[in-house]
Protein backbone atom coordinates (compact mmCIF):
# COMPACT_ATOMS: atom_id res chain seq x y z
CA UNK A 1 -92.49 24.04 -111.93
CA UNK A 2 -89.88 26.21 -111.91
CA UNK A 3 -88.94 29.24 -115.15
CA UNK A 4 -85.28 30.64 -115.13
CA UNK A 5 -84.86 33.28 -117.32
CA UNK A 6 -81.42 34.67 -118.61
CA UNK A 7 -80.16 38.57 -119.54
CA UNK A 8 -77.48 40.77 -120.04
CA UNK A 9 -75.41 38.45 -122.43
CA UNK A 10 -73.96 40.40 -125.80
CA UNK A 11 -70.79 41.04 -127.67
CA UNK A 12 -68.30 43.08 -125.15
CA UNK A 13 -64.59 43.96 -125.96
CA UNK A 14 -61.71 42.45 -124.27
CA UNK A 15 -61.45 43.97 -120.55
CA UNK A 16 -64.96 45.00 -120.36
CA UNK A 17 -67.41 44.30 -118.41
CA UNK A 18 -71.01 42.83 -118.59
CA UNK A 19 -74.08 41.86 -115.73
CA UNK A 20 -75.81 38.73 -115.99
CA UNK A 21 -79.53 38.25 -114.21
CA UNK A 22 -81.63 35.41 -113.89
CA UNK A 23 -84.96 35.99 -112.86
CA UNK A 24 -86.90 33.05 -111.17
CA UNK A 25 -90.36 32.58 -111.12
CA UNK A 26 -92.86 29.63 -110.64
CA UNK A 27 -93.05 26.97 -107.84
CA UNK A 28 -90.12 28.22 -105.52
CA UNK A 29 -89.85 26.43 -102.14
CA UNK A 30 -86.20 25.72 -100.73
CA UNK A 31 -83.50 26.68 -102.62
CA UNK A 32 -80.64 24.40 -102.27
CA UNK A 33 -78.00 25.54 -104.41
CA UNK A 34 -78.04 27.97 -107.40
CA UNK A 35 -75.63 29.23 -109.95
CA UNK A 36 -74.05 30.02 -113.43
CA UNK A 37 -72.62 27.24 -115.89
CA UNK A 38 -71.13 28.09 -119.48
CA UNK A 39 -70.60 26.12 -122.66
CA UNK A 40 -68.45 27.31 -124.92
CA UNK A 41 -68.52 25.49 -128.84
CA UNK A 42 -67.15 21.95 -128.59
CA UNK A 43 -66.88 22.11 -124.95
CA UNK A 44 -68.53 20.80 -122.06
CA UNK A 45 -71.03 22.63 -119.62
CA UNK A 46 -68.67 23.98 -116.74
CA UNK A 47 -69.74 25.21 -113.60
CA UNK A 48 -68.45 29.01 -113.40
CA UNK A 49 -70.22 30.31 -109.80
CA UNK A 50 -72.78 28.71 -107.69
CA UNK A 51 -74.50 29.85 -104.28
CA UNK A 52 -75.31 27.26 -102.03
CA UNK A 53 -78.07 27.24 -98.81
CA UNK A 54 -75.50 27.17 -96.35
CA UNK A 55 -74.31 30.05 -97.34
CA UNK A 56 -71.19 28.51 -99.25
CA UNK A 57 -69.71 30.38 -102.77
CA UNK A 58 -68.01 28.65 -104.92
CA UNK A 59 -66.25 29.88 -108.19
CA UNK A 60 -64.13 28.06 -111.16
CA UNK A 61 -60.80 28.87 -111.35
CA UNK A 62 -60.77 30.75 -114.16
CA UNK A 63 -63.17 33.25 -113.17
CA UNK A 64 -62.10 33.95 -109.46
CA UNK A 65 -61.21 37.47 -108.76
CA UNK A 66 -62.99 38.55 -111.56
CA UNK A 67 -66.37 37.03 -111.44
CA UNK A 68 -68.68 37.75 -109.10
CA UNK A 69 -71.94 35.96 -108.26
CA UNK A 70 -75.03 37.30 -105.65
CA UNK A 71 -78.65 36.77 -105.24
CA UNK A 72 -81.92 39.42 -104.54
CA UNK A 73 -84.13 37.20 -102.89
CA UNK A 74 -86.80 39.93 -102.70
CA UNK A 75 -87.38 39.41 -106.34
CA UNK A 76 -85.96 36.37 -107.03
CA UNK A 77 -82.94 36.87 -109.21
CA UNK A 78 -79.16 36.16 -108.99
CA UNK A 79 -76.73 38.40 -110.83
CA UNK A 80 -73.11 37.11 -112.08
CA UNK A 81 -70.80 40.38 -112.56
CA UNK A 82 -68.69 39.71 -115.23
CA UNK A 83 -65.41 41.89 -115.13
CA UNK A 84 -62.00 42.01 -117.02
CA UNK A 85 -63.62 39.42 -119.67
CA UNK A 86 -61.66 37.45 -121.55
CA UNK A 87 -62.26 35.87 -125.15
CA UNK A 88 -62.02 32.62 -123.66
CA UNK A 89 -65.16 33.53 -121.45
CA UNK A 90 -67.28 33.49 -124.99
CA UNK A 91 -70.05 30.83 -123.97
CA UNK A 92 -74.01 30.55 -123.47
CA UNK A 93 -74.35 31.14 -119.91
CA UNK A 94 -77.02 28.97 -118.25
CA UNK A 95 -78.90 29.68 -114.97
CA UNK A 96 -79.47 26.92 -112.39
CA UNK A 97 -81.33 26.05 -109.46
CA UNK A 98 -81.55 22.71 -107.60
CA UNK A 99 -84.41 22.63 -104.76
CA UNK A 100 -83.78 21.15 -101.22
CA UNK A 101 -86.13 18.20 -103.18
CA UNK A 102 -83.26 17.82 -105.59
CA UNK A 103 -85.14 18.93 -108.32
CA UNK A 104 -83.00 20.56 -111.17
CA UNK A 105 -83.95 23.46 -113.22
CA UNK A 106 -82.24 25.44 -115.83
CA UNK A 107 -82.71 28.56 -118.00
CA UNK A 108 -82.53 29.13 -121.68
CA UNK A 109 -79.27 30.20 -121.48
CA UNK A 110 -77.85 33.41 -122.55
CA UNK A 111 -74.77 34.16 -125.18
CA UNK A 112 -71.70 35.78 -124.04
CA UNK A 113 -68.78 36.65 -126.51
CA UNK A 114 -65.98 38.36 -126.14
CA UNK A 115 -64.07 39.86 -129.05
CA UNK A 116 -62.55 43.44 -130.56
C-alpha cells in the first residue's frame, strides 16, 4: 500500500502565491506517473500537472506558465508551486501516483481558495 499525504493548501489573495507537497510513504516500487488534480464545487476532477517516468511534464492549460510541478525523490515528495493564483484556482487539490503495476493511489486532498 501506498499513503499520499497533502500540505500547504489555505486561503491566499488574488496574485499570491502558495507551495503544495505531497509526501509519499508506504510500498513504493516504480513510479509510473505522478501528479496534481483539482475539483472545484460542482465540477469535475481535472488534471492540473503530472510527472511521468519518462521524464515527460505535462500541465493544463490554465495553469501553464504559472504552475509549476517537481519531485524530491530523496524523500519522496512532489511539490506544485502555485504562483499568480487566480479565484478560479479555488479547489481541493489531490495528490496522485500510478505504479509501473498500474496501481492508482490518491491523497486526502488538500483545499485551495483564492479570494480578497
Amino acid at each position: 500500500q501506498v499513503q499520499l499525504v497533502e500540505s500547504g493548501g489555505g486561503l491566499v489573495q488574488p496574485g499570491g502565491s502558495l507551495r503544495l507537497s505531497c509526501a509519499a510513504s508506504g510500498s513504493i516500487f516504480r513510479i509510473e506517473r505522478m501528479g496534481w488534480y483539482r475539483q472545484a464545487p460542482g465540477k469535475p476532477r481535472e488534471l492540473v500537472a503530472q510527472m511521468s517516468r519518462a521524464g515527460g511534464i505535462n500541465y493544463a492549460e490554465s495553469v501553464k506558465g504559472r504552475f509549476t510541478v517537481s519531485r524530491d525523490d530523496a524523500k519522496n515528495r512532489m511539490y506544485l508551486q502555485m504562483n499568480s493564483l487566480k479565484p478560479e484556482d479555488t479547489a481541493v487539490y489531490y495528490c496522485q501516483l500510478t505504479t509501473t503495476l498500474w496501481d492508482d493511489y490518491w491523497g486526502q486532498g488538500t483545499q485551495v481558495t483564492v479570494s480578497s
